[in-house]
Protein backbone atom coordinates (compact mmCIF):
# COMPACT_ATOMS: atom_id res chain seq x y z
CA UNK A 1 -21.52 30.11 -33.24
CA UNK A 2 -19.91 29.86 -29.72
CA UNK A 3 -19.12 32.25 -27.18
CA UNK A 4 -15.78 33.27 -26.92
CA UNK A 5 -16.10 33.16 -23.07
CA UNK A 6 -16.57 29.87 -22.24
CA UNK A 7 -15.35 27.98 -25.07
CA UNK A 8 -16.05 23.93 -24.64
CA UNK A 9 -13.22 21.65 -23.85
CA UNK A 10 -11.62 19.73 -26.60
CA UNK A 11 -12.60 15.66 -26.44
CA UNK A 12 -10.14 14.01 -25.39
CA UNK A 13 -7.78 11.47 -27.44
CA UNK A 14 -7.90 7.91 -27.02
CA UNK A 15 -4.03 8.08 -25.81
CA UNK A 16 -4.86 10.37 -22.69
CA UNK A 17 -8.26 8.11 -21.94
CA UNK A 18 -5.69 5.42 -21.59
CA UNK A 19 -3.15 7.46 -19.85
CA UNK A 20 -5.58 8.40 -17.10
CA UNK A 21 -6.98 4.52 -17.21
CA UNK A 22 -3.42 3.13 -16.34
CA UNK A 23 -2.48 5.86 -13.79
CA UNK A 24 -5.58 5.09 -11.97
CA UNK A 25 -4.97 1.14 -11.99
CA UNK A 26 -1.37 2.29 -10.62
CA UNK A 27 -2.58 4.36 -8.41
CA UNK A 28 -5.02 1.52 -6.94
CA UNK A 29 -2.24 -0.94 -6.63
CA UNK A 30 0.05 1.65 -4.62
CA UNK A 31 -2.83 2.47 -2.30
CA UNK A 32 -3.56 -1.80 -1.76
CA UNK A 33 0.24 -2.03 -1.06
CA UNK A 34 0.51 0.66 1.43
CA UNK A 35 -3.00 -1.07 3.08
CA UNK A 36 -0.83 -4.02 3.39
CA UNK A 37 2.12 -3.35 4.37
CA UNK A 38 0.78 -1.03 7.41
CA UNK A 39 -1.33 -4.09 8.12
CA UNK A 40 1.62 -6.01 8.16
CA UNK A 41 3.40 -3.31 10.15
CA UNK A 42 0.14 -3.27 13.12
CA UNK A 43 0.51 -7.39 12.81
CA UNK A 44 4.20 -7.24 13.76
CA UNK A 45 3.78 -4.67 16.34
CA UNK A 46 0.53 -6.98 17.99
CA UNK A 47 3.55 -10.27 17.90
CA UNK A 48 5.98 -7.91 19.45
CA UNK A 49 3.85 -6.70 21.93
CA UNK A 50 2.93 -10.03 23.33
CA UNK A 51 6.57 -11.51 22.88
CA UNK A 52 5.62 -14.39 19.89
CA UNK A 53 8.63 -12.69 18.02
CA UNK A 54 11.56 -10.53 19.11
CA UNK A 55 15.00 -11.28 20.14
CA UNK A 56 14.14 -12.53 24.00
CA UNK A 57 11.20 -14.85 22.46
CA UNK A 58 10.59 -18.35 23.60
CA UNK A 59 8.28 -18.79 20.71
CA UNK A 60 9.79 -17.37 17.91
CA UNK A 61 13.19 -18.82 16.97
CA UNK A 62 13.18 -22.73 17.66
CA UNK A 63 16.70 -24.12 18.45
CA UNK A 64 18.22 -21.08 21.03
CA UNK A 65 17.98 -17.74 21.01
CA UNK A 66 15.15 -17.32 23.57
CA UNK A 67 14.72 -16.32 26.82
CA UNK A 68 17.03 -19.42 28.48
CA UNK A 69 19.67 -19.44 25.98
């Protein structure tokens, strides 16, 4: 017989196995996207900082625009 203190845990069902399966994928794809996007966010702030892009840029819009026009 078993104690009536520390009773086991039931097994878990196949449904929450592949509950806690799919929120882990999800949760592995939000934490990639946020990786990129503040990598993409330290990129644009590197371009900024050297003037490749930003509204006084020679380099970054072709055609007007920059420094001269």
């Amino acid at each position: 017989m078993g104690s009536i203190f520390s009773p086991k845990p039931p097994p878990k069902s196949q449904a929450q196995i592949d509950y806690e399966a799919r929120l882990e994928r999800e949760t592995k794809a939000q934490e990639e996207a946020k990786a990129a996007a503040e990598a993409n966010a330290k990129e644009t702030e590197n371009k900024k900082a050297k003037g490749l892009i930003g509204s006084r840029s020679l380099f970054g819009n072709p055609g007007g625009r920059g420094f001269y026009s």
